[in-house]
PDB file of N, CA and C in Angstrom:
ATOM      1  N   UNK A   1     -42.202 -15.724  54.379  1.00  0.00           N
ATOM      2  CA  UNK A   1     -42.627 -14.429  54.856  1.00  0.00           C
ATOM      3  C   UNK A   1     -42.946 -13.555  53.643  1.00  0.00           C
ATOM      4  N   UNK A   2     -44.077 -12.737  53.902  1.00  0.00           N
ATOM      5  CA  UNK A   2     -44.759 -11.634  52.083  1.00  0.00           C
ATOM      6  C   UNK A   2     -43.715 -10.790  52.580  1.00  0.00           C
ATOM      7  N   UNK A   3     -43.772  -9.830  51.809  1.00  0.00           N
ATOM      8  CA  UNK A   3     -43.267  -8.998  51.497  1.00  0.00           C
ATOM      9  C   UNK A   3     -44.368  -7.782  51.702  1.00  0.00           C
ATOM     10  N   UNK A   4     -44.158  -6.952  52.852  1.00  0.00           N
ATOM     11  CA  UNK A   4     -44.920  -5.984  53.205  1.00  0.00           C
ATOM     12  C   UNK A   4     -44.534  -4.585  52.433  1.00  0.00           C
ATOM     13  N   UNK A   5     -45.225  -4.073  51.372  1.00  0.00           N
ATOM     14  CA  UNK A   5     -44.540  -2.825  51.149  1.00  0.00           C
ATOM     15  C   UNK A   5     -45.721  -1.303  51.243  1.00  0.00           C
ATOM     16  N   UNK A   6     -45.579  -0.717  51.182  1.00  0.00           N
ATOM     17  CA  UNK A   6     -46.601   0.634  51.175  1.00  0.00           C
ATOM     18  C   UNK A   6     -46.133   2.240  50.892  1.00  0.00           C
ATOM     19  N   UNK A   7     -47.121   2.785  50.100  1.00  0.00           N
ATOM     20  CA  UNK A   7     -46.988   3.442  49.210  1.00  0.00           C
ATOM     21  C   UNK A   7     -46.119   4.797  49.905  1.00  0.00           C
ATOM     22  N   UNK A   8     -45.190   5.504  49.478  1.00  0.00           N
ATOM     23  CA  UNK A   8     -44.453   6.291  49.796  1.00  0.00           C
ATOM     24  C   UNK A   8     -45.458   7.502  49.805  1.00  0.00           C
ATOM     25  N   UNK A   9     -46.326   8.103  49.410  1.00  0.00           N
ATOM     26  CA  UNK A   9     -47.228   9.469  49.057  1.00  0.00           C
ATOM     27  C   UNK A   9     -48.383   8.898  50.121  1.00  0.00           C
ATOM     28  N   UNK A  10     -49.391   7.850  49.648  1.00  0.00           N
ATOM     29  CA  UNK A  10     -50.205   7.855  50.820  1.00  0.00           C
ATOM     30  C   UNK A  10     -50.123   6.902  51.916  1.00  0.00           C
ATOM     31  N   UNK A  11     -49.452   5.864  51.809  1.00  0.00           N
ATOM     32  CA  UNK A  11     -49.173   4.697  52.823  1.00  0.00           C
ATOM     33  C   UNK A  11     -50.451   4.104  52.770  1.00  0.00           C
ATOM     34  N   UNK A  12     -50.866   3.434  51.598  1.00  0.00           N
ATOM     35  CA  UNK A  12     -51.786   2.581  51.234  1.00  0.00           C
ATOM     36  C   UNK A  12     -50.843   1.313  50.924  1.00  0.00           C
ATOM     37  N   UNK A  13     -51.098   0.442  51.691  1.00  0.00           N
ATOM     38  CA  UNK A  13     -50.797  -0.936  51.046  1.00  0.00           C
ATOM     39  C   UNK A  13     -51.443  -2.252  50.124  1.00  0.00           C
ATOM     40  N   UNK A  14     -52.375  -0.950  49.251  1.00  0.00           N
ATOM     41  CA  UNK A  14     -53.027  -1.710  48.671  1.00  0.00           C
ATOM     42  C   UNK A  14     -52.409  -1.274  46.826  1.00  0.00           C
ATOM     43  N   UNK A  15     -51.755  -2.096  46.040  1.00  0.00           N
ATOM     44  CA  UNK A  15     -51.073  -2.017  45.060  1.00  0.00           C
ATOM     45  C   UNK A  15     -51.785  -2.897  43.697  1.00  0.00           C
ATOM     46  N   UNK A  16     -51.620  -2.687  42.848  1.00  0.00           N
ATOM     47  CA  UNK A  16     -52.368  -3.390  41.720  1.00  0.00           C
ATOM     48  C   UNK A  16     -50.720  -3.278  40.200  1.00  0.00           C
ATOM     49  N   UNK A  17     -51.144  -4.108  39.491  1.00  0.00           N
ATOM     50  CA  UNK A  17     -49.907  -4.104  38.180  1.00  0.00           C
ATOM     51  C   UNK A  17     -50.689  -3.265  37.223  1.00  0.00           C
ATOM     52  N   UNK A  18     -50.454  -2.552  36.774  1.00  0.00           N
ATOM     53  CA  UNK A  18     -50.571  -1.404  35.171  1.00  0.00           C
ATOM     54  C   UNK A  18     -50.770  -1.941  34.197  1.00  0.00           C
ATOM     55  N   UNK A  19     -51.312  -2.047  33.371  1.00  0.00           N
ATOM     56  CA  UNK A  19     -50.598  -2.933  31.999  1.00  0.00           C
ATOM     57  C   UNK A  19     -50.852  -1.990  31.077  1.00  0.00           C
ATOM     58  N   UNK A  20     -51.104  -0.874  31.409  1.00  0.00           N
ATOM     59  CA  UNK A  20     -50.549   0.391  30.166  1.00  0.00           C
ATOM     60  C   UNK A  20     -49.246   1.014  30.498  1.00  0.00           C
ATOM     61  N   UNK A  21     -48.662   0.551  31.964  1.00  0.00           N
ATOM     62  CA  UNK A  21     -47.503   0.711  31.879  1.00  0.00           C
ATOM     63  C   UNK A  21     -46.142  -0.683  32.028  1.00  0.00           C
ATOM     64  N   UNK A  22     -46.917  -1.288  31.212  1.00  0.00           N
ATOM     65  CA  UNK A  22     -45.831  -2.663  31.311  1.00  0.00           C
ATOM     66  C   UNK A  22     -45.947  -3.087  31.713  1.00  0.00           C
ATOM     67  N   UNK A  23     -46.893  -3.209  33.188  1.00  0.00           N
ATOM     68  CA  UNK A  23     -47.104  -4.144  34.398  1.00  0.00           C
ATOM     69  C   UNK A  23     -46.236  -3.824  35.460  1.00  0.00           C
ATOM     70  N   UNK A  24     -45.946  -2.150  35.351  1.00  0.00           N
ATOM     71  CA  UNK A  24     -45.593  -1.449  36.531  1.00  0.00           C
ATOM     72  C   UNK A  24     -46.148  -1.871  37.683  1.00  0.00           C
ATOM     73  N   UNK A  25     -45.805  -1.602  39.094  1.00  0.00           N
ATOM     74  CA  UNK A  25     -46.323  -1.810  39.997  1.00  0.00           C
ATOM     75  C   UNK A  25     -46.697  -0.363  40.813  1.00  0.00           C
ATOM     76  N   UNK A  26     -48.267   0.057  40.699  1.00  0.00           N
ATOM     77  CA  UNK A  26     -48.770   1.371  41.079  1.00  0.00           C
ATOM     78  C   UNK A  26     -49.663   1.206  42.652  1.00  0.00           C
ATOM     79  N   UNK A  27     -49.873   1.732  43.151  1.00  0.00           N
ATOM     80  CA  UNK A  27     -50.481   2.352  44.434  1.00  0.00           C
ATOM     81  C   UNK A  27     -52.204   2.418  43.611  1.00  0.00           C
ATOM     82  N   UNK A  28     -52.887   1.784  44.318  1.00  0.00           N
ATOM     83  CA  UNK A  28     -54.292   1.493  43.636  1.00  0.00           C
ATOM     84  C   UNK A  28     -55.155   2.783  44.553  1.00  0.00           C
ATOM     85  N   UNK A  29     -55.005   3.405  45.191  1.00  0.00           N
ATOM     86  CA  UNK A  29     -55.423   4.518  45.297  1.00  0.00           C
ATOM     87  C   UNK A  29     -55.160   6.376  45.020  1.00  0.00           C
ATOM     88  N   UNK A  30     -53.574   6.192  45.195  1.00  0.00           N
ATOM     89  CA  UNK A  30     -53.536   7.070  44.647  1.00  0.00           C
ATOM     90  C   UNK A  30     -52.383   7.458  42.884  1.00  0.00           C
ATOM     91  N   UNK A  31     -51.886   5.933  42.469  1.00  0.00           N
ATOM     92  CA  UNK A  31     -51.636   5.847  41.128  1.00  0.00           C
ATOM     93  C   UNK A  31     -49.762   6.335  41.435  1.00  0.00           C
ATOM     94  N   UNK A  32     -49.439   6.223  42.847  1.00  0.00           N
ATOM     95  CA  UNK A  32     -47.722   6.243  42.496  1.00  0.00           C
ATOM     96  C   UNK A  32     -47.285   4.871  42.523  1.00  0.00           C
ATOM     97  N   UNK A  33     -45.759   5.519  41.892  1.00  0.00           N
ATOM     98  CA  UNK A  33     -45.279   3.862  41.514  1.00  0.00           C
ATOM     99  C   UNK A  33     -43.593   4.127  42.350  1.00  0.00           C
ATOM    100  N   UNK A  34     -44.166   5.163  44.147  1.00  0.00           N
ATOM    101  CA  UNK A  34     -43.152   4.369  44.615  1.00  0.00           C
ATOM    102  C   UNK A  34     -43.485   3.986  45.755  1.00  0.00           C
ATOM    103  N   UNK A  35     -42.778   3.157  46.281  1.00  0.00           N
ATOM    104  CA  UNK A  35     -43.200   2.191  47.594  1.00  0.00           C
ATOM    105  C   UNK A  35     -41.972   1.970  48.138  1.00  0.00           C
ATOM    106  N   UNK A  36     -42.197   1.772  49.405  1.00  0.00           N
ATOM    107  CA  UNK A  36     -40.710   1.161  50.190  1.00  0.00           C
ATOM    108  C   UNK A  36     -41.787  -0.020  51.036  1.00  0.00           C
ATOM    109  N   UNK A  37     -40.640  -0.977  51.661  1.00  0.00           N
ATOM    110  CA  UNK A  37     -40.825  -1.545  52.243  1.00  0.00           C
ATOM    111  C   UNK A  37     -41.393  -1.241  53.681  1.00  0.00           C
ATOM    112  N   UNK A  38     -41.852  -2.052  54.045  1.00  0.00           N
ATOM    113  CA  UNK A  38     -42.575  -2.110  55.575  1.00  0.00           C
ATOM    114  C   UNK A  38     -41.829  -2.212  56.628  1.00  0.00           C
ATOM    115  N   UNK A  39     -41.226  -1.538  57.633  1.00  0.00           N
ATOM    116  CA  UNK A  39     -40.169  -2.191  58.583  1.00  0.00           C
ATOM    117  C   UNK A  39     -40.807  -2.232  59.943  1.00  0.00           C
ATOM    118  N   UNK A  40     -42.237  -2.319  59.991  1.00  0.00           N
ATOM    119  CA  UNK A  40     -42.709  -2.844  61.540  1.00  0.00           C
ATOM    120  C   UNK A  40     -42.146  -4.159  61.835  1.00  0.00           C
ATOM    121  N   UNK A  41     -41.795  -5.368  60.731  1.00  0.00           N
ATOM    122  CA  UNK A  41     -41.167  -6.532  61.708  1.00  0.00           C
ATOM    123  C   UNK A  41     -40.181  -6.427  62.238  1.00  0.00           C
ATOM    124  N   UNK A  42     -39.005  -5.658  61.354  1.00  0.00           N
ATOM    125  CA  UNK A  42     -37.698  -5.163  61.832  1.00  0.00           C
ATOM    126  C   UNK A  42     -38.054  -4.628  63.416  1.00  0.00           C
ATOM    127  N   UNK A  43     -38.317  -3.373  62.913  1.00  0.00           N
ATOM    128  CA  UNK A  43     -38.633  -2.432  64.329  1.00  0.00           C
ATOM    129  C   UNK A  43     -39.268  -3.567  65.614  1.00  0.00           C
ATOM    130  N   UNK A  44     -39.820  -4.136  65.329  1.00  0.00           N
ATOM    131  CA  UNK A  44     -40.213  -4.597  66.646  1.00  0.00           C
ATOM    132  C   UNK A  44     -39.064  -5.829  66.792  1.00  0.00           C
ATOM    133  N   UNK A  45     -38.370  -6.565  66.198  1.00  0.00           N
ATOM    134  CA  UNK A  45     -37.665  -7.603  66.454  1.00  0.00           C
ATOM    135  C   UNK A  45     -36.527  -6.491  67.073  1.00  0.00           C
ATOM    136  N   UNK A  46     -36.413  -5.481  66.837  1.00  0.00           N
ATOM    137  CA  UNK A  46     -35.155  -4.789  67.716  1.00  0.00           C
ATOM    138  C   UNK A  46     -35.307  -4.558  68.701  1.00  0.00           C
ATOM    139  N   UNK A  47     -36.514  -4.354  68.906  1.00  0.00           N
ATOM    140  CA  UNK A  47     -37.167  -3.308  70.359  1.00  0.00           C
ATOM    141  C   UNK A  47     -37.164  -5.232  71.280  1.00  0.00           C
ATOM    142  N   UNK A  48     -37.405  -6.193  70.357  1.00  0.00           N
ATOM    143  CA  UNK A  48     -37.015  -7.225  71.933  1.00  0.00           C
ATOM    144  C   UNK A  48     -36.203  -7.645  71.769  1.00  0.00           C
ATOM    145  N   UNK A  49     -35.004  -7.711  71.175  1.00  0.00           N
ATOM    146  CA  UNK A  49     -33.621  -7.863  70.794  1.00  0.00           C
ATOM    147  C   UNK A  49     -32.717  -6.914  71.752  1.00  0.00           C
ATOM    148  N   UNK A  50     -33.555  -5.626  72.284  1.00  0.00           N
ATOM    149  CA  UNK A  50     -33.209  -4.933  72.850  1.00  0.00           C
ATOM    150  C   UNK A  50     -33.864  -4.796  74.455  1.00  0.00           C
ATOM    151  N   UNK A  51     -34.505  -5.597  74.251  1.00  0.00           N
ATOM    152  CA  UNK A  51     -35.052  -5.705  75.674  1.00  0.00           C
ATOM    153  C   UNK A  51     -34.531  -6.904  76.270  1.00  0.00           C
ATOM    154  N   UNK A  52     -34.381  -7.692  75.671  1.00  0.00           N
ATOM    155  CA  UNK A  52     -33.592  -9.544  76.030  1.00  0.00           C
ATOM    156  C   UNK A  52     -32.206  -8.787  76.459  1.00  0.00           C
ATOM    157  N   UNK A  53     -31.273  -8.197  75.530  1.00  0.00           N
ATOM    158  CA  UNK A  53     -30.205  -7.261  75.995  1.00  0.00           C
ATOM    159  C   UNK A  53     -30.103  -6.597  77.694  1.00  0.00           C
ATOM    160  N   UNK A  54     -30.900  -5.894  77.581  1.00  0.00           N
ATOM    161  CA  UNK A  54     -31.645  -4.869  78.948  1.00  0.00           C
ATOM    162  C   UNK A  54     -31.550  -6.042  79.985  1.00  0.00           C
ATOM    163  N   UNK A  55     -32.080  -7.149  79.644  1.00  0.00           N
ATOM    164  CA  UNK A  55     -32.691  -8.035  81.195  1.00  0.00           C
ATOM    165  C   UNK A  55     -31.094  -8.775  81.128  1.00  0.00           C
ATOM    166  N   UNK A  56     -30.460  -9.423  80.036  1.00  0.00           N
ATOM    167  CA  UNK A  56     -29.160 -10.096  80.377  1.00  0.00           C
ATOM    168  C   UNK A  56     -27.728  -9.240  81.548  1.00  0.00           C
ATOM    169  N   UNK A  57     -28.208  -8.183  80.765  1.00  0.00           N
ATOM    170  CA  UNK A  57     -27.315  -6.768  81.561  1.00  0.00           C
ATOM    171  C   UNK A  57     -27.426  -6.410  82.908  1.00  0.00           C
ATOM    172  N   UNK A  58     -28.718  -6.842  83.065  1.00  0.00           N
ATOM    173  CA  UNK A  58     -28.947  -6.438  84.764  1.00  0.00           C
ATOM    174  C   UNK A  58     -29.060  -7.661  85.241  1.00  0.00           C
ATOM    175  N   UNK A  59     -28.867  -8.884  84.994  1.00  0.00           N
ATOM    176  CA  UNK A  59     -28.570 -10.361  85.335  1.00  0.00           C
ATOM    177  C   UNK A  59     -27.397 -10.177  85.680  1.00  0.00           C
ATOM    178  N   UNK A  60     -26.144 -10.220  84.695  1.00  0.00           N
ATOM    179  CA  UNK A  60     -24.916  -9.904  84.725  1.00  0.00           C
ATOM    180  C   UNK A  60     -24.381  -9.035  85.895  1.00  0.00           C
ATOM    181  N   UNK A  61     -24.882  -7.838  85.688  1.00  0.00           N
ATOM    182  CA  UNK A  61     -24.646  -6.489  87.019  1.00  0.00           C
ATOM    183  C   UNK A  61     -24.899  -7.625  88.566  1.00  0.00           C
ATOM    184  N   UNK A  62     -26.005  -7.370  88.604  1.00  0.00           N
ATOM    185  CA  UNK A  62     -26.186  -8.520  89.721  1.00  0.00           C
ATOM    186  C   UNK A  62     -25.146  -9.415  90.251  1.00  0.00           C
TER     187      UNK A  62
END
């Protein structure tokens, strides 16, 4: 699995390495060097983690 990350200032996930700054890792549009990770796989593996939950619960009730 990549590693989804995107830029904290514009949420461009398009990134390039520096090599006037060491081979920093910068935001190729707008030149920041911070980023977090991506958590749409998370978020959605909860939302049916949480729905499989929902349907066992009203199986159970039943």
């Amino acid at each position: 699995m990549s590693l989804n990350r995107v830029c904290f200032n514009c949420g461009s996930s398009s990134f390039v390495s520096d090599r006037s700054l060491g081979g920093k890792i910068v935001c190729s549009k707008c030149g920041s060097s911070s980023f977090k990770k991506s958590s749409s796989f998370l978020k959605s593996k909860k939302l049916v983690f949480l729905a499989i939950s929902i349907i066992i619960f009203l199986i159970v009730i039943r």
